[in-house]
C-alpha atoms as a PDB file:
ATOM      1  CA  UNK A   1      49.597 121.602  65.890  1.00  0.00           C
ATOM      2  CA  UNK A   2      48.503 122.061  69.452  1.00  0.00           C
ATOM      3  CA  UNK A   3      48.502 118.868  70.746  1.00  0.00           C
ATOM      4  CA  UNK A   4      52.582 118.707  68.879  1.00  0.00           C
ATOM      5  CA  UNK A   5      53.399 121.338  71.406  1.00  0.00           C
ATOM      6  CA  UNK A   6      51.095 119.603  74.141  1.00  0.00           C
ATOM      7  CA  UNK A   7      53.247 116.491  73.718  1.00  0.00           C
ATOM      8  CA  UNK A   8      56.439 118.356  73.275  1.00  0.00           C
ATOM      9  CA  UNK A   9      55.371 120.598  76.650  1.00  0.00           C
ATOM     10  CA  UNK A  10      55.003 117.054  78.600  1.00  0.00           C
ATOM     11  CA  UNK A  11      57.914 115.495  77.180  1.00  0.00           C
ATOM     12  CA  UNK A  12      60.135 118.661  78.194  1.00  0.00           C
ATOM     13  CA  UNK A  13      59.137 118.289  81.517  1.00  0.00           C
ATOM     14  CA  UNK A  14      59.644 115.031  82.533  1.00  0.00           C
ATOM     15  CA  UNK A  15      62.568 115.206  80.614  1.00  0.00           C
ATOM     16  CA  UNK A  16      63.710 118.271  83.225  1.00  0.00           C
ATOM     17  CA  UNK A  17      62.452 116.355  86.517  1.00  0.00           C
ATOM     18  CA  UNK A  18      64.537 113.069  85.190  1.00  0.00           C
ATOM     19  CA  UNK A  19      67.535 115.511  85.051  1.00  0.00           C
ATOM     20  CA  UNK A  20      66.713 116.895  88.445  1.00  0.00           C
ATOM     21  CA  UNK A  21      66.291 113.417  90.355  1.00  0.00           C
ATOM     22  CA  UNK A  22      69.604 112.403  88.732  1.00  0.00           C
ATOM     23  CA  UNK A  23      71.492 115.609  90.190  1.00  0.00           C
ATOM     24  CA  UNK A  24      69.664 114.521  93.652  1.00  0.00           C
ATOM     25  CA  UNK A  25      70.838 111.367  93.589  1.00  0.00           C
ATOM     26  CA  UNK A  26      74.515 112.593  92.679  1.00  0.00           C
ATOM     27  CA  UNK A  27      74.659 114.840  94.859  1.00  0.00           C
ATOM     28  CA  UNK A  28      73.095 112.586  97.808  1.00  0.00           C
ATOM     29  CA  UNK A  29      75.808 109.824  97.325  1.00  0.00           C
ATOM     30  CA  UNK A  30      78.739 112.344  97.176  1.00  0.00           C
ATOM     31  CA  UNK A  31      77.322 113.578 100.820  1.00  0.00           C
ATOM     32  CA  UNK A  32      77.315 109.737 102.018  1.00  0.00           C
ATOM     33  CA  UNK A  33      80.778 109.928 103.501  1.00  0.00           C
ATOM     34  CA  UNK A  34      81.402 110.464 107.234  1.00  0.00           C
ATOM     35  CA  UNK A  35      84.146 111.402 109.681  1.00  0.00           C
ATOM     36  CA  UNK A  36      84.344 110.976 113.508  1.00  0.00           C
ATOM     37  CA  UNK A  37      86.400 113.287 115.306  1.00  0.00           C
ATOM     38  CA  UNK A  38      87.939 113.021 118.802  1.00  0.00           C
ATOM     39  CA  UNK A  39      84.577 114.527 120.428  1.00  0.00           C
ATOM     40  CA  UNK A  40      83.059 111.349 119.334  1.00  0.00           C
ATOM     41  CA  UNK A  41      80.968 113.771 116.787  1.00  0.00           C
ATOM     42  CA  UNK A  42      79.856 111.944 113.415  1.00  0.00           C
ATOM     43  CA  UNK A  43      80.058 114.475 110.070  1.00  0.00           C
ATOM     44  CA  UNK A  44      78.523 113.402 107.637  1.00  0.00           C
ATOM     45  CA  UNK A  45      80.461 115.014 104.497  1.00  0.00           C
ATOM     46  CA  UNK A  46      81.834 114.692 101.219  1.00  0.00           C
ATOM     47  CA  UNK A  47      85.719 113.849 101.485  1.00  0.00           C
ATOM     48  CA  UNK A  48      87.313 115.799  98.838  1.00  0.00           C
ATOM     49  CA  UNK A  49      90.926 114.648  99.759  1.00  0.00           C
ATOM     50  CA  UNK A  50      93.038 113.225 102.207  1.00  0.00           C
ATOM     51  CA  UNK A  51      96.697 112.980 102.042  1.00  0.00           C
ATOM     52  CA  UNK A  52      99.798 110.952 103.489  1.00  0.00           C
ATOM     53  CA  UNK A  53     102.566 111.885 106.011  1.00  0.00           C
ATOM     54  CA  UNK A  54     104.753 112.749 102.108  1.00  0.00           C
ATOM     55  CA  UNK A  55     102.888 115.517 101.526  1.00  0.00           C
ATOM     56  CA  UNK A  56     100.828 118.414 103.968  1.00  0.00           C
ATOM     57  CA  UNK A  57      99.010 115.599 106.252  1.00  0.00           C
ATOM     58  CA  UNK A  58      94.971 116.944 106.332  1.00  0.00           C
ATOM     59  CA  UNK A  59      91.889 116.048 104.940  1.00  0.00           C
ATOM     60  CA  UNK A  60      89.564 118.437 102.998  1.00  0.00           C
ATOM     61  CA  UNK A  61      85.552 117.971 103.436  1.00  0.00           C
ATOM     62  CA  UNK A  62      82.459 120.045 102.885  1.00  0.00           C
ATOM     63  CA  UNK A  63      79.085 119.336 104.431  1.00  0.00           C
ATOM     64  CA  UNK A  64      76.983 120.801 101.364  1.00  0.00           C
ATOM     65  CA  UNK A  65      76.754 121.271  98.005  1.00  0.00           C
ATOM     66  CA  UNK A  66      78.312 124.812  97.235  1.00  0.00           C
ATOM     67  CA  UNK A  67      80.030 125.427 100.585  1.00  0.00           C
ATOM     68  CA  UNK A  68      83.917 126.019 101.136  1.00  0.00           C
ATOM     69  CA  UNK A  69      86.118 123.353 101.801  1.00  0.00           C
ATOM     70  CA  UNK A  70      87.015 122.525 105.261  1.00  0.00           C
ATOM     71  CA  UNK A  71      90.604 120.989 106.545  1.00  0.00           C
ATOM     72  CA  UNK A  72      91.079 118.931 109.548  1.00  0.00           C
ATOM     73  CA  UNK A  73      94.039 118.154 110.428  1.00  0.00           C
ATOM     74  CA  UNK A  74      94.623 114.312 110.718  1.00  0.00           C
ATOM     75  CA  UNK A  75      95.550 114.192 114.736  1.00  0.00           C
ATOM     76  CA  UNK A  76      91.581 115.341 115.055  1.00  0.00           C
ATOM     77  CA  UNK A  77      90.585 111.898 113.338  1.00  0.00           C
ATOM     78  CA  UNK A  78      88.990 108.990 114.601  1.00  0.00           C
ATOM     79  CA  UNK A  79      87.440 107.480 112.405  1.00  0.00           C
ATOM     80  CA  UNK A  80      87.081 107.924 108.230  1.00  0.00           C
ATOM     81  CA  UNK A  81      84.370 106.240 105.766  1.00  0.00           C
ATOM     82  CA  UNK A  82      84.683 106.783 102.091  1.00  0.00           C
ATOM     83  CA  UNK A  83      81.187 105.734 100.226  1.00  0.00           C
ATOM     84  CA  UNK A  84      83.629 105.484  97.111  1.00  0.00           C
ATOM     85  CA  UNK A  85      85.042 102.249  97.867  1.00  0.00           C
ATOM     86  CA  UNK A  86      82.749 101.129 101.160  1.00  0.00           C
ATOM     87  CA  UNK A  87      85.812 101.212 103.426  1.00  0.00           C
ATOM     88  CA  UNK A  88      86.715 102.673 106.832  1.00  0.00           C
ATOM     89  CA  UNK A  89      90.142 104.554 107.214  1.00  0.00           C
ATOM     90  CA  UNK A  90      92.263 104.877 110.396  1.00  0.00           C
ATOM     91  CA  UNK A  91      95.233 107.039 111.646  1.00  0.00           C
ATOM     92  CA  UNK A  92      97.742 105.208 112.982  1.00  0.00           C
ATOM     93  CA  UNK A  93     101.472 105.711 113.742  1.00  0.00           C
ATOM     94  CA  UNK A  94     103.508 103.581 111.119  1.00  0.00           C
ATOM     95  CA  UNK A  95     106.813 101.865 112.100  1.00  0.00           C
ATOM     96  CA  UNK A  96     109.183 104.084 110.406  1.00  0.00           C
ATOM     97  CA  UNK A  97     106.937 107.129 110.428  1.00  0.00           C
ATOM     98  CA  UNK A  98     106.917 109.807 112.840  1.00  0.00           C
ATOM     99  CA  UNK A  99     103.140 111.011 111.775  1.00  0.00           C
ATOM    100  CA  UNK A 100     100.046 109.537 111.944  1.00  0.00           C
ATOM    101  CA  UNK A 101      98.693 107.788 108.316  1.00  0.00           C
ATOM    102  CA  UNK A 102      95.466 106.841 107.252  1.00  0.00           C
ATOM    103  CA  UNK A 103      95.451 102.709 106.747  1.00  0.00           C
ATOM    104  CA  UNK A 104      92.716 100.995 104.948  1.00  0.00           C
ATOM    105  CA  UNK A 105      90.878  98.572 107.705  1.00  0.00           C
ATOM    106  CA  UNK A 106      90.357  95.120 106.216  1.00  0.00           C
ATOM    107  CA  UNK A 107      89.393  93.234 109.093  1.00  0.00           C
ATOM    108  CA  UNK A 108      88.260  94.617 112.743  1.00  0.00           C
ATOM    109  CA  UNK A 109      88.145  92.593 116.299  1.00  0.00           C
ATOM    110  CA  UNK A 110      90.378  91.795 118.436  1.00  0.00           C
ATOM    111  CA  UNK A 111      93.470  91.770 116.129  1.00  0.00           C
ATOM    112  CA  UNK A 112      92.705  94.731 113.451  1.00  0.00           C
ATOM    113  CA  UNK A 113      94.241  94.540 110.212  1.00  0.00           C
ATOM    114  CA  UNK A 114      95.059  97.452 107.760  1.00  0.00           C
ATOM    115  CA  UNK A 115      96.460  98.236 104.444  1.00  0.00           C
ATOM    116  CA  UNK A 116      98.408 100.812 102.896  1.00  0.00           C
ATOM    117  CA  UNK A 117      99.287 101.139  99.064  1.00  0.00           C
ATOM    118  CA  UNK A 118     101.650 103.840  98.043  1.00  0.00           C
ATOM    119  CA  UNK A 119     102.156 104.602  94.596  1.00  0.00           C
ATOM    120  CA  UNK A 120     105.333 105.222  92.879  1.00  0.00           C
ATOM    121  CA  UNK A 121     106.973 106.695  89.673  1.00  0.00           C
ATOM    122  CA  UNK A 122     106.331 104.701  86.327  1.00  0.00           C
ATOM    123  CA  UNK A 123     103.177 103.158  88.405  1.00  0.00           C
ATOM    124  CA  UNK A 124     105.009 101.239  90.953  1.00  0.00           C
ATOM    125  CA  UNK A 125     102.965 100.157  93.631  1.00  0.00           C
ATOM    126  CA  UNK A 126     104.016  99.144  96.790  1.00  0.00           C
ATOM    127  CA  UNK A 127     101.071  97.224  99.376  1.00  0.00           C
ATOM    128  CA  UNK A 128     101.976  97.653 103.084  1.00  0.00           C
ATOM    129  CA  UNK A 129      99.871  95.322 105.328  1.00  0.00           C
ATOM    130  CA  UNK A 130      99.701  96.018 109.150  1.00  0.00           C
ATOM    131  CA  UNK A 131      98.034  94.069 112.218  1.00  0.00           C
ATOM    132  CA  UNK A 132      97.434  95.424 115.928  1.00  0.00           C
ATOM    133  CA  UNK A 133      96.294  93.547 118.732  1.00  0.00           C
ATOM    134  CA  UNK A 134      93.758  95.281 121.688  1.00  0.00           C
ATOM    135  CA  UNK A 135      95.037  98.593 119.718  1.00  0.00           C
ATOM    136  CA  UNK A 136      99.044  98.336 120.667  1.00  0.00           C
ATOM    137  CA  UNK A 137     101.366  99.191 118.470  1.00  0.00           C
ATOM    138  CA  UNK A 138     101.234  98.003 114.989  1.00  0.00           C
ATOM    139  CA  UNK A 139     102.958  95.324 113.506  1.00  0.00           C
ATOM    140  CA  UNK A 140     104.419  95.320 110.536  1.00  0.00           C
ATOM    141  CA  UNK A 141     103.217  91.587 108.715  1.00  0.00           C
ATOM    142  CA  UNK A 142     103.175  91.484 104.953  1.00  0.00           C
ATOM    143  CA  UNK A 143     104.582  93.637 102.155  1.00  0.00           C
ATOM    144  CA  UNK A 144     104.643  93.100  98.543  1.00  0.00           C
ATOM    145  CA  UNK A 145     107.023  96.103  96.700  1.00  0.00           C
ATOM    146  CA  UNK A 146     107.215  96.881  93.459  1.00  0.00           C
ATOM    147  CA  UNK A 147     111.165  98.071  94.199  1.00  0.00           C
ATOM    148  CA  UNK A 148     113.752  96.548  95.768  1.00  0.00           C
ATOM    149  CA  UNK A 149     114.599  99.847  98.365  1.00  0.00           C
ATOM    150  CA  UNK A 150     111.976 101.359 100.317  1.00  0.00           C
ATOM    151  CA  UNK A 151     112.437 102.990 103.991  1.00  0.00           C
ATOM    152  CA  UNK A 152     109.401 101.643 105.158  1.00  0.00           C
ATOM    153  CA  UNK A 153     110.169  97.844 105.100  1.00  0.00           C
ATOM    154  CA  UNK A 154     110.345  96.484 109.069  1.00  0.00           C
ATOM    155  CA  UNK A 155     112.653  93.399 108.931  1.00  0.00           C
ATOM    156  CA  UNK A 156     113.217  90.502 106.973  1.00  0.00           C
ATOM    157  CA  UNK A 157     110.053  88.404 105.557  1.00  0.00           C
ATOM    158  CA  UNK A 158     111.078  85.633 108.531  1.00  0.00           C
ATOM    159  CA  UNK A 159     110.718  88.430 111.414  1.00  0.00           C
ATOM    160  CA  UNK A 160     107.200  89.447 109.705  1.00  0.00           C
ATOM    161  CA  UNK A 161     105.891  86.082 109.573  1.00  0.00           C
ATOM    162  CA  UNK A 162     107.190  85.401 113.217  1.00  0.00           C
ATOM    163  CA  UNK A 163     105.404  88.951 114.588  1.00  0.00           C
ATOM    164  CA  UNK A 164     102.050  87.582 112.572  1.00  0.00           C
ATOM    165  CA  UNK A 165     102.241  84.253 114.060  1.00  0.00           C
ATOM    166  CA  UNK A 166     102.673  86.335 117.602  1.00  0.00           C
ATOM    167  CA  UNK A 167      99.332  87.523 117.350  1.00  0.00           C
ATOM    168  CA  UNK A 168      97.530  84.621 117.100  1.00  0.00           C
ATOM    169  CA  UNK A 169      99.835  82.114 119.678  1.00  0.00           C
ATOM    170  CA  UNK A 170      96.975  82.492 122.457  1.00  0.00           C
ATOM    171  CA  UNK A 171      94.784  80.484 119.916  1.00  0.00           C
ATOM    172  CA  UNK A 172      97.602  77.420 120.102  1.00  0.00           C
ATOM    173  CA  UNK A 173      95.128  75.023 117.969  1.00  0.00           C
ATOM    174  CA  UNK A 174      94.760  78.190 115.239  1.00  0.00           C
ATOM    175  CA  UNK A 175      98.601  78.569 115.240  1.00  0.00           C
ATOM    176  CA  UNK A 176      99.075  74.486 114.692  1.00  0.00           C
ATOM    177  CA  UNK A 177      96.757  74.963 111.942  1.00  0.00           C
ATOM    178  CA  UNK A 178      98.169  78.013 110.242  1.00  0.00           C
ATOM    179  CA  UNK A 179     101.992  76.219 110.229  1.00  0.00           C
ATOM    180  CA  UNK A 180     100.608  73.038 108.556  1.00  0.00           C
ATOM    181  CA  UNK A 181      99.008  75.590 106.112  1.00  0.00           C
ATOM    182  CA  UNK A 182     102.312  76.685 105.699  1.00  0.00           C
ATOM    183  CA  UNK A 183     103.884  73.411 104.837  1.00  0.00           C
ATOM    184  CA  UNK A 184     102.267  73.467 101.728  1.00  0.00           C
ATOM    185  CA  UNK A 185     101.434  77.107 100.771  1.00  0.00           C
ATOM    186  CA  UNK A 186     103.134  80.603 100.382  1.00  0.00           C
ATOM    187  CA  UNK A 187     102.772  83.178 103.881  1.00  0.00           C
ATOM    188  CA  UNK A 188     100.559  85.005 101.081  1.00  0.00           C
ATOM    189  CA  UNK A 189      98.331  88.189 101.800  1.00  0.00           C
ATOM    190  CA  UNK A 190      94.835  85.814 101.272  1.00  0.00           C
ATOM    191  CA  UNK A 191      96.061  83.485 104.100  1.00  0.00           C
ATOM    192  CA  UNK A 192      97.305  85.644 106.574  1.00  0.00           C
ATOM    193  CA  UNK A 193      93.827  87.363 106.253  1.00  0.00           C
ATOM    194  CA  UNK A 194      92.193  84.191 106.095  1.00  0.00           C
ATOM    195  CA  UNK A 195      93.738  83.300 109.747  1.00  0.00           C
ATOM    196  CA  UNK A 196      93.111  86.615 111.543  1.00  0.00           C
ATOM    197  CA  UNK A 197      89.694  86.838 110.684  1.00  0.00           C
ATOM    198  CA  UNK A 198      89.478  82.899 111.777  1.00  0.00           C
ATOM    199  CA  UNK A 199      90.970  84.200 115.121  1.00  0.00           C
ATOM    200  CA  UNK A 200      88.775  87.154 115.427  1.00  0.00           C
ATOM    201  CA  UNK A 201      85.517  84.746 114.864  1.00  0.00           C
ATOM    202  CA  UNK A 202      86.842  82.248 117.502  1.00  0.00           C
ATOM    203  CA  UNK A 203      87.957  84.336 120.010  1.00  0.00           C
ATOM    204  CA  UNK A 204      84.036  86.356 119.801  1.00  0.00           C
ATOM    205  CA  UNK A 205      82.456  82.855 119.722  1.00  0.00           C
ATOM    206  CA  UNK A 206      84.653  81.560 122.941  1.00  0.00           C
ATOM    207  CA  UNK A 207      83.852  84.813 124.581  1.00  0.00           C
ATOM    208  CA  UNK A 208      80.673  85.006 123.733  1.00  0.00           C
ATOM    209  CA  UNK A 209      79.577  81.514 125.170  1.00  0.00           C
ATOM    210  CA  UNK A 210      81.950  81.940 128.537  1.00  0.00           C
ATOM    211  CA  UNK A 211      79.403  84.794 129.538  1.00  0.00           C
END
């Protein structure tokens, strides 16, 4: 009978610490998120929330487990990481919107890239794809909608192609290449992507050997 209860005592225990290390590791990736604000300060944080110019434009953070949320407004934003989904956010001034909004950042060098999905009723979903070059105003360069009206469309798909193909005509033997492409492929998402980050690898390399 005793050594029943000795083996239930030792199984109850570990049993207890594996519960324990689980909650540590929970709670240790749910802290793994960071935000850098305009002092240049890092927080590292768990992002509860952070919301678009539609609704009240903040995100909402806490440094520990147990501690009240905190709200910073968006303007006080650098920099966002989620550990969720392993990306980097950054506010930026949209076309057609007055406020900042936080874009997705695919692809970062000399010409950034960003994304932006907004969701819909009856699970519409609209992708919004944006380029900058040495951080000037973005550029408005892909868009696949999910309805036929939406205010946030820049231009006709010619105009978008033409301010893509803008970014990259200082590479002229990158821009040959990405119109041949073109001859015999679709201006889709996975190439314009394709030729950016091409153009941010050449342009380091060239730099990087002219020093």
């Amino acid at each position: 009978m005793n050594n029943k209860l000795r083996l239930l005592t030792v199984f109850c225990l570990l049993l207890s610490s594996m519960v324990a290390v689980a909650q540590d590791d929970d709670n240790s990736n749910r802290f793994n998120d960071y935000i850098i604000n305009l002092k240049n300060d890092t927080i590292r944080c768990e992002v509860m929330y952070f919301k678009g110019p539609d609704t009240n434009f903040r995100l909402k953070y806490r440094i520990t487990e147990g501690q009240r949320a905190k709200i910073m407004p968006v303007d006080s934003v650098i920099e966002l990481f989620l550990s969720r989904d392993s990306s980097i956010y950054i506010p930026r001034l949209l076309p057609r919107i007055a406020k900042k909004t936080f874009l997705k950042r695919l692809e970062h060098g000399k010409v950034n890239l960003y994304q932006k999905v907004r969701s819909g009723p009856s699970y519409y979903v609209s992708t919004f794809w944006y380029a900058e070059k040495d951080h000037d105003s973005l550029k408005q360069i892909k868009i696949v909608l999910s309805t036929l009206l939406n205010p946030e469309v820049v231009g006709s798909r010619q105009e978008r192609e033409k301010a893509f193909m803008g970014l990259i005509a200082d590479n002229p033997d990158l821009l040959i290449r990405f119109k041949e492409a073109r001859k015999s492929a679709d201006c889709s998402f996975e190439l314009i992507r394709y030729y950016i980050k091409t153009y941010n690898d050449e342009y380091a390399e060239s730099h990087k050997t002219s020093k």
